[in-house]
Protein backbone atom coordinates (compact mmCIF):
# COMPACT_ATOMS: atom_id res chain seq x y z
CA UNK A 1 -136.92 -44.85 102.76
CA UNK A 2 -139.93 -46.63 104.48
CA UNK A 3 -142.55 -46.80 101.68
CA UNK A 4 -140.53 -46.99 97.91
CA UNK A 5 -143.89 -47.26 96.28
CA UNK A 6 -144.86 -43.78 97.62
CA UNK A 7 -141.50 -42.50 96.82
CA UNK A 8 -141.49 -43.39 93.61
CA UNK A 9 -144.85 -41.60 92.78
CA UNK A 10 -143.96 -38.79 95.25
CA UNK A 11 -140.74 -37.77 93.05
CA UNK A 12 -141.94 -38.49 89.80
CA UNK A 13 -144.28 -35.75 90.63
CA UNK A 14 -142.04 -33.17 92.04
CA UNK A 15 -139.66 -34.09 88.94
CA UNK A 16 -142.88 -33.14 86.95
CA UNK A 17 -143.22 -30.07 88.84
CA UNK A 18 -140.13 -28.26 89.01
CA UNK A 19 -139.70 -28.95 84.89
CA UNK A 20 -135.94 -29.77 86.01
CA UNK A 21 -134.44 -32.26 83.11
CA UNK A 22 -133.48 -36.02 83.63
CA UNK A 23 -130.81 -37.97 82.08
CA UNK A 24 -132.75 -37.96 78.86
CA UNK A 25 -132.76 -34.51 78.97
CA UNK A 26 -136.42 -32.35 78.31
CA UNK A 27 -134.65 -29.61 75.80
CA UNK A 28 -135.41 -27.01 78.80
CA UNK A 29 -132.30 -24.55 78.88
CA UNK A 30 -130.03 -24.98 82.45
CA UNK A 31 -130.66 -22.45 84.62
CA UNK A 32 -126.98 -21.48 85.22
CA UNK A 33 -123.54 -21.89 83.86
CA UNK A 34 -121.08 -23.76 85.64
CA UNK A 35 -117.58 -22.24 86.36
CA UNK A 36 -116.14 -25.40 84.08
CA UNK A 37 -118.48 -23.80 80.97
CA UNK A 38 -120.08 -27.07 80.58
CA UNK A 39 -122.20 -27.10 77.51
CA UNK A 40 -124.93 -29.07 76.50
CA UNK A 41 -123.74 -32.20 74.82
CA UNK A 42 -124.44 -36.72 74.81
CA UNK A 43 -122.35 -38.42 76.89
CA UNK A 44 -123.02 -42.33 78.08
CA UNK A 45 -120.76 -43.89 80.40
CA UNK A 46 -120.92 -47.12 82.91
CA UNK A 47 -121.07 -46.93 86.77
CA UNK A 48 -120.43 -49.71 88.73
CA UNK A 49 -122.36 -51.66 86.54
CA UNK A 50 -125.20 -49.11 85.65
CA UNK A 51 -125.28 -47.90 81.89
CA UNK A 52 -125.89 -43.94 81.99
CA UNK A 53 -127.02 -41.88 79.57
CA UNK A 54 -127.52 -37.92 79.27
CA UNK A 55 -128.47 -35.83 76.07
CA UNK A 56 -127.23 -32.27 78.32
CA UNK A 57 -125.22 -32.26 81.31
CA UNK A 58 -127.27 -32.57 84.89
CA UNK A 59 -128.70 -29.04 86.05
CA UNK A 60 -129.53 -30.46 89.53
CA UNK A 61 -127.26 -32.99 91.03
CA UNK A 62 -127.11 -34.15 94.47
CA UNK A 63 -124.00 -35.51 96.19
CA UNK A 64 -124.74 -37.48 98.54
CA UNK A 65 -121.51 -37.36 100.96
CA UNK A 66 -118.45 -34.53 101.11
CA UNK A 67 -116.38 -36.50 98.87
CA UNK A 68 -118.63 -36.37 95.75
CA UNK A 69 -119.46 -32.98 97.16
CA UNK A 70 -115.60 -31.79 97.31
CA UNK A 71 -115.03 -33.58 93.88
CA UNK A 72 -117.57 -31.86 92.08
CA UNK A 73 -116.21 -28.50 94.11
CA UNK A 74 -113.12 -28.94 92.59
CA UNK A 75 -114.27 -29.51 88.90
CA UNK A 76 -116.11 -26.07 89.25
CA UNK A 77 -119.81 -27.85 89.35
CA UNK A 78 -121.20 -25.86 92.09
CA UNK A 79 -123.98 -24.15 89.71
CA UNK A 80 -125.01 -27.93 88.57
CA UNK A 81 -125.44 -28.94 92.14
CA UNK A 82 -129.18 -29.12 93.98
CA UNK A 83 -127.77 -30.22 97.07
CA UNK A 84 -125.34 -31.62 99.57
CA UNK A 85 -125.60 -34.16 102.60
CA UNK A 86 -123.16 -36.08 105.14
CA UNK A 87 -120.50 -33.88 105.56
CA UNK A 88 -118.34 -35.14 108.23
CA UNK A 89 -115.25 -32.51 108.20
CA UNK A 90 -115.24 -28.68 107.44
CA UNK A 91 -115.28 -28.09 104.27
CA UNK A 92 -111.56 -26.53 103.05
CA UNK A 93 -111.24 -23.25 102.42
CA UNK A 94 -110.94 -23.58 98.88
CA UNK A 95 -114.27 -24.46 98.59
CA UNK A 96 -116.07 -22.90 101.39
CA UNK A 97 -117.74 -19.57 98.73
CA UNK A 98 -119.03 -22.78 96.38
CA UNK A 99 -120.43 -24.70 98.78
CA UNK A 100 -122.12 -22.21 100.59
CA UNK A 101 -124.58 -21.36 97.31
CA UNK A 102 -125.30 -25.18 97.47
CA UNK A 103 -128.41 -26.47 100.16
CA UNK A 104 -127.59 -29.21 102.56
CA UNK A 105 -130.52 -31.65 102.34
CA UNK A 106 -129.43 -33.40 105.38
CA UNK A 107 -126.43 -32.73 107.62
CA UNK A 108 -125.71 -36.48 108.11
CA UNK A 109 -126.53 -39.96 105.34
CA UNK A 110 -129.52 -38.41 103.52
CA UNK A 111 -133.09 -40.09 103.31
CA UNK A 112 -135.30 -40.63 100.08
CA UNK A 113 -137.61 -37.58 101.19
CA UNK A 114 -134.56 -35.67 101.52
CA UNK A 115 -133.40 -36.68 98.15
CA UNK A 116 -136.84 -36.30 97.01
CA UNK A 117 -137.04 -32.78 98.44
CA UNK A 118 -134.24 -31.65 95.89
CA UNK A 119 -135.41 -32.73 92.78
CA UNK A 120 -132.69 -34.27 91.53
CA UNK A 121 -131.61 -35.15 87.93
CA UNK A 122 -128.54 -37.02 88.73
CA UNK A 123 -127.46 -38.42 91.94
CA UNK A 124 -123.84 -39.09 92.92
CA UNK A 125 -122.54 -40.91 95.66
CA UNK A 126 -118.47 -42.17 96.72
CA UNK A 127 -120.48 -45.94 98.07
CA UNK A 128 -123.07 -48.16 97.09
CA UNK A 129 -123.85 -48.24 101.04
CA UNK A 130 -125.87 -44.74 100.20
CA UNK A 131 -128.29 -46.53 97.75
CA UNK A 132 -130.57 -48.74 99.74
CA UNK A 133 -133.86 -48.82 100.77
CA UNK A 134 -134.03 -46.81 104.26
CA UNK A 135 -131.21 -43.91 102.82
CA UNK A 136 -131.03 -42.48 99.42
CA UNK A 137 -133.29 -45.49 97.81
CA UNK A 138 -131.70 -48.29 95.63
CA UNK A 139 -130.17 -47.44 92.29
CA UNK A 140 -132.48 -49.25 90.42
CA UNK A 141 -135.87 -47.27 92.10
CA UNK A 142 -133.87 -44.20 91.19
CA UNK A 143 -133.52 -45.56 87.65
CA UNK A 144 -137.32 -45.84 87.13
CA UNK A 145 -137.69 -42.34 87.83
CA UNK A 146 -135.42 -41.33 85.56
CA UNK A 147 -132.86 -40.31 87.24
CA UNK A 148 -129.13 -41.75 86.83
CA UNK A 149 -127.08 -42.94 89.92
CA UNK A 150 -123.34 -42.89 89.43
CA UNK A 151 -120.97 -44.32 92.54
CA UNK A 152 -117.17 -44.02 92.98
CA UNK A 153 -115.35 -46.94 90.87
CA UNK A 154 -113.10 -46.83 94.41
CA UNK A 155 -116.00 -48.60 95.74
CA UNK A 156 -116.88 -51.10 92.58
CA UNK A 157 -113.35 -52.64 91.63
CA UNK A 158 -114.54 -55.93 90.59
CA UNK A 159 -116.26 -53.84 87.84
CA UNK A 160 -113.39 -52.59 86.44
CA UNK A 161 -110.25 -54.31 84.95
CA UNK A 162 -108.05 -56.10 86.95
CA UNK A 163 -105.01 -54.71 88.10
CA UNK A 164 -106.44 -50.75 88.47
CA UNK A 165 -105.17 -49.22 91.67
CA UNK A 166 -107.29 -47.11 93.62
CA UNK A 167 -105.88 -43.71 92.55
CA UNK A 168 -106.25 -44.55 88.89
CA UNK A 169 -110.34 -45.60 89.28
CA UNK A 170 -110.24 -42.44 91.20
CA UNK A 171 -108.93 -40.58 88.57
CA UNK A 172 -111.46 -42.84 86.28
CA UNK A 173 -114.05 -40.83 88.55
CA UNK A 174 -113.19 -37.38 87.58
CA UNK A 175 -112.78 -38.17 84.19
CA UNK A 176 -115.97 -39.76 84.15
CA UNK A 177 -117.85 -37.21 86.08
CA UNK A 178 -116.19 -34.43 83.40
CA UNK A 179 -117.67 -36.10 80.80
CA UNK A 180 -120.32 -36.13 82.28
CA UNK A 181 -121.09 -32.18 82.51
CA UNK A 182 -118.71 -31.51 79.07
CA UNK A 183 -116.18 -30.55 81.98
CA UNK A 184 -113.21 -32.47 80.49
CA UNK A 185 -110.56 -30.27 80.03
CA UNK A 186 -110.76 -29.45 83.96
CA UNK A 187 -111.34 -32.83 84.79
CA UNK A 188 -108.24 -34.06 82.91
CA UNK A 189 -105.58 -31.46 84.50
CA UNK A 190 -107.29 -32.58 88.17
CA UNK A 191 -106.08 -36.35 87.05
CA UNK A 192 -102.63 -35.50 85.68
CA UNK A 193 -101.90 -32.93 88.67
CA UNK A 194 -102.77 -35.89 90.86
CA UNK A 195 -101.24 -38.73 88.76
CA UNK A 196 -98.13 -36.29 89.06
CA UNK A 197 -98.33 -36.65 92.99
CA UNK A 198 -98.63 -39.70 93.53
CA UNK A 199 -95.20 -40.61 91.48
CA UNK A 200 -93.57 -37.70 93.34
CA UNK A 201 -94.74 -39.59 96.47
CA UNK A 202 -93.50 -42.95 94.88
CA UNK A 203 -89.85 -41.53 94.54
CA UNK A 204 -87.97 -42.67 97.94
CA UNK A 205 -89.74 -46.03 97.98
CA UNK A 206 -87.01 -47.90 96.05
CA UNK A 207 -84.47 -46.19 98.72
CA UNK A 208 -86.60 -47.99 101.83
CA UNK A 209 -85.58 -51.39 102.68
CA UNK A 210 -87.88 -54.61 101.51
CA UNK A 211 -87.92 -57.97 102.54
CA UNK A 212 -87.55 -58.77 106.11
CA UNK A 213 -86.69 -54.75 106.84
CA UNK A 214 -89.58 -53.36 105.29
CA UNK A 215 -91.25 -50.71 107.42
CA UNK A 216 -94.58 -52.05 108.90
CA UNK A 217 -97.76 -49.05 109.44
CA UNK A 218 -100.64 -49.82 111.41
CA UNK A 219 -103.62 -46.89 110.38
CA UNK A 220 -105.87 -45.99 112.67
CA UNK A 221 -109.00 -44.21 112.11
CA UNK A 222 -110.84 -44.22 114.90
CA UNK A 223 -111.75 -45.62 117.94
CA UNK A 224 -115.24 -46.57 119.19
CA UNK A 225 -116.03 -47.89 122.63
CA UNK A 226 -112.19 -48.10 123.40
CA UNK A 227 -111.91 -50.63 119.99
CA UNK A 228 -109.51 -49.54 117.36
CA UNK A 229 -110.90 -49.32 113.92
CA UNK A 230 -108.07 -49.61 111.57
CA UNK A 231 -107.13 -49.81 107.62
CA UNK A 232 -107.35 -53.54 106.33
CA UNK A 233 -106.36 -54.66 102.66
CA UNK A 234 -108.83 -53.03 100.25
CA UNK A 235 -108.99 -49.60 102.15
CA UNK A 236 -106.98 -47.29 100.28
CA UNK A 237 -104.11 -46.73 102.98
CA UNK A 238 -102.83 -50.55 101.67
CA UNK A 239 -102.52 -48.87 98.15
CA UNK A 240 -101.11 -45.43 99.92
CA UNK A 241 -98.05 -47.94 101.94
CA UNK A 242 -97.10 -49.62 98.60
CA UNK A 243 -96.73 -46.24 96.90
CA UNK A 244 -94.25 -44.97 99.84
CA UNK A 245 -92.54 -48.50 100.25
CA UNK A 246 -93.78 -49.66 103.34
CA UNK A 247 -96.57 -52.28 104.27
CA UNK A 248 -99.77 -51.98 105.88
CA UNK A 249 -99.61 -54.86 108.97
CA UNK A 250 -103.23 -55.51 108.56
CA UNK A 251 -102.77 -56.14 104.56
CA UNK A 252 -104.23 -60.37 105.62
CA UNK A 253 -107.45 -58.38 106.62
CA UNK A 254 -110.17 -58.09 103.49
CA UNK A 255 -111.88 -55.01 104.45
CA UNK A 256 -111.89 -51.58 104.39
CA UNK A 257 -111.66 -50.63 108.06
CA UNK A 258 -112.53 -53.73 110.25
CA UNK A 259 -112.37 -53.48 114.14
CA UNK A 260 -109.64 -54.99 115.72
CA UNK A 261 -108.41 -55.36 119.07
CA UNK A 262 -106.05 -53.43 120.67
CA UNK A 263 -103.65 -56.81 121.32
CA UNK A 264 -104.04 -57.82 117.93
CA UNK A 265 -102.55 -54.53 117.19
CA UNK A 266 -99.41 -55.15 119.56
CA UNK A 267 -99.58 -58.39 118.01
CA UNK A 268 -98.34 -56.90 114.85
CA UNK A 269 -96.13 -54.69 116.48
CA UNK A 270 -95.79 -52.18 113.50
CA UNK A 271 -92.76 -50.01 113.14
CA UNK A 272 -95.04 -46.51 113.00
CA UNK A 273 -98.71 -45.66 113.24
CA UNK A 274 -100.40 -43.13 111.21
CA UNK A 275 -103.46 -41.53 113.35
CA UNK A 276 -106.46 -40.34 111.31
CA UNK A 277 -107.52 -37.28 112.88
CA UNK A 278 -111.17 -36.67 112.62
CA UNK A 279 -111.56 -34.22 115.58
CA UNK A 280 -113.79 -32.01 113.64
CA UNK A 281 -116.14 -34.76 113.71
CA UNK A 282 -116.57 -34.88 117.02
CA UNK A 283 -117.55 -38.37 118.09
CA UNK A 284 -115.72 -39.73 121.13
CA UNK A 285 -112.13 -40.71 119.68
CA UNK A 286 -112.30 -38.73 116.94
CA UNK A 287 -109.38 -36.58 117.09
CA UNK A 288 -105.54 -37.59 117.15
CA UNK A 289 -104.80 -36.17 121.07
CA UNK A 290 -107.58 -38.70 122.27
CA UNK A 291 -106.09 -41.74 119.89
CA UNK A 292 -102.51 -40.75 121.25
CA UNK A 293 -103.91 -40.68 124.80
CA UNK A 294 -105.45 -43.86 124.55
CA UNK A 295 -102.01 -45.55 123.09
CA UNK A 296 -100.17 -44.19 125.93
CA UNK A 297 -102.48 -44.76 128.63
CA UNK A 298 -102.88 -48.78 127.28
CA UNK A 299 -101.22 -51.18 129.44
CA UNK A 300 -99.70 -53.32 126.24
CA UNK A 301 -99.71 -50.71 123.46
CA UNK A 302 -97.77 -48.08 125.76
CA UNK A 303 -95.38 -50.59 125.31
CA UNK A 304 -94.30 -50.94 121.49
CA UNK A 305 -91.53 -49.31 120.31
CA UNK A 306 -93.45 -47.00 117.63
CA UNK A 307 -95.31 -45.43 120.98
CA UNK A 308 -92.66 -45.23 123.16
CA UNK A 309 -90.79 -43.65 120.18
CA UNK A 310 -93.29 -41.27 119.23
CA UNK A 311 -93.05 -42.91 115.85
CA UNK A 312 -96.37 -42.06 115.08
CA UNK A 313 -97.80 -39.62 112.10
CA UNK A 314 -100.88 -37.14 111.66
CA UNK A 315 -103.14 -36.84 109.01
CA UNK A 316 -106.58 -35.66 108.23
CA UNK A 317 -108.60 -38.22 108.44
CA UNK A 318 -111.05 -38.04 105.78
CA UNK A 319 -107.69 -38.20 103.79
CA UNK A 320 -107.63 -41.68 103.87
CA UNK A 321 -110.64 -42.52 102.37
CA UNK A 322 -110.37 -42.22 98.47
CA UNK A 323 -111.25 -38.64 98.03
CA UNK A 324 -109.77 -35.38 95.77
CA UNK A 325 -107.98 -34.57 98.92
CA UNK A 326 -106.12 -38.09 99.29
CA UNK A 327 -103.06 -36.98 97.44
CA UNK A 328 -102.31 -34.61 100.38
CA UNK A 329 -102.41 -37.67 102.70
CA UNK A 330 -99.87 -39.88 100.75
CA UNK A 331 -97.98 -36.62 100.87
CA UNK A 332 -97.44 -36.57 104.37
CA UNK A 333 -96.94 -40.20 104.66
CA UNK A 334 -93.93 -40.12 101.97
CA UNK A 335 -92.38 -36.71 104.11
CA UNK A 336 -93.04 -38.85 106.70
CA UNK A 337 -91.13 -41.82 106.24
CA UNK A 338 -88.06 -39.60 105.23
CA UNK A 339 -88.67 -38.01 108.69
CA UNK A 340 -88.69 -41.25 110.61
CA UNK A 341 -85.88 -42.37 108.82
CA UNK A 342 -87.07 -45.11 107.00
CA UNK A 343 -85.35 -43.75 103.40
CA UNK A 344 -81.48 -44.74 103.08
């Protein structure tokens, strides 16, 4: 967003225009029924660090990335959506009918005109790296129009109390977000199902060895100009290898998904590598034949046991980023581990 200034007049008037409602609400009626029955109701809540407020449930939000997108999918929002940007996977079947009602404002990160173009009355995003200046616009521009920002509490822990694991502020975020739209009741059963999951994941991690014999898992998401990107400390892979009882050998690193090299990683030496396969999209690494390739073909990684082994697992990529689809990936690391033997 080059000019705020002009943004910020520019929207207030298409706001005007359409007649769609803000947070505040303008009385008008919605314009549809979502398949959650949401019904016009308060509701206040806090966002990493952003009071919101709504007197009736949003009639036009936009998500601004697939998992917001697949999260309100899933809480049967579709009808409350304006629009939809940076998808980076196909969308699941499951959702594929929904999300084809809903407009894509921009196939990759979305601008302020984009955003703009929608008419938006509530904006939600999975990171705060959405809200600045030359993307969405900052949270607190989108404030003065009016219209409420909320972001993934995945992505604002030090807002929230100490101690809350990943999967539990992401449950916080469907919870929240069915309040939100008076979709509770479906928003609640989404959070148990998945609180459920992850403890059925949990259940062989007291049979893997600890101490010196715990299980070491390098992630790696991708790989960009022959560098391996892989999961540090607060991604949520280091949450997903305590779950399953193994630890994540870049756990000393405080980031998401820093760049390593590829001797630090044989450096570490971990006992099994879980690729992130993002083949579908499409960048130069993406998928988990070229990751594997590049492993095998590497004069020093070839070597480590977990290659030469084949001890090395598949999962979607997206997966691994805090998402309603996560649960799926700590699935398949838990089968996983039983597979590779790591569960007495």
């Amino acid at each position: 967003m080059r000019h705020p200034a002009r943004l910020g007049i520019a929207l207030a008037v298409a706001l005007a225009a359409t007649g769609c409602s803000t947070a505040t609400g303008d009385g008008s009626k919605p314009d549809a029924k979502p398949a959650a029955q949401a019904s016009a109701h308060a509701a206040s809540l806090t966002s990493c660090g952003h009071r919101l407020s709504f007197a009736q449930p949003p009639n036009r939000t936009v998500a601004l990335d697939q998992t917001s997108t697949e999260i309100l999918l899933e809480l049967g929002l579709q009808d409350r959506m304006a629009g939809t940007a940076n998808i980076k996977t196909k969308i699941p079947a499951v959702y594929e009918a929904a999300y084809a009602k809903i407009p894509v404002i921009a196939p990759k990160i979305a601008t302020g005109e984009q955003l703009r173009s929608a008419t938006p009355d509530f904006v939600v995003a999975g990171s705060t790296e959405l809200y600045t200046k030359d993307r969405a616009g900052t949270r607190e521009e989108l404030a003065a129009l009016e219209v409420p920002t909320f972001v993934s509490a995945v992505d604002c822990p030090q807002q929230n109390p100490a101690g809350t694991t990943p999967f539990e502020l992401l449950f916080s975020d469907y919870e929240n977000l069915g309040k939100v739209f008076g979709a509770e009741g479906r928003a609640a059963k989404l959070a148990a199902d998945q609180r459920a999951a992850v403890t059925k994941a949990g259940e062989n991690a007291s049979k893997v060895p600890q101490g010196a014999d715990q299980p070491t898992v390098v992630y790696l998401y991708s790989v960009f100009n022959g560098m391996p990107y892989v999961a540090g400390r607060t991604g949520l892979p280091s949450e997903m290898s305590r779950i399953v009882g193994a630890k994540n050998a870049f756990d000393d690193v405080n980031e998401d998904w820093p760049e390593v090299s590829w001797e630090e990683v044989a450096k570490r030496d971990p006992d099994f590598i879980v690729i992130g396969d993002l083949s579908e999209r499409g960048r130069p690494g993406d998928s988990a034949v070229e990751k594997r390739a590049t492993m095998t073909g590497h004069p020093v990684i070839s070597k480590l046991a977990a290659v030469r082994d084949n001890k090395i697992l598949e999962v979607p990529g997206i997966e691994l980023d805090a998402s309603v689809r996560s649960v799926h990936a700590l699935g398949l690391l838990a089968a996983g581990m039983k597979d590779l033997g790591y569960v007495r």
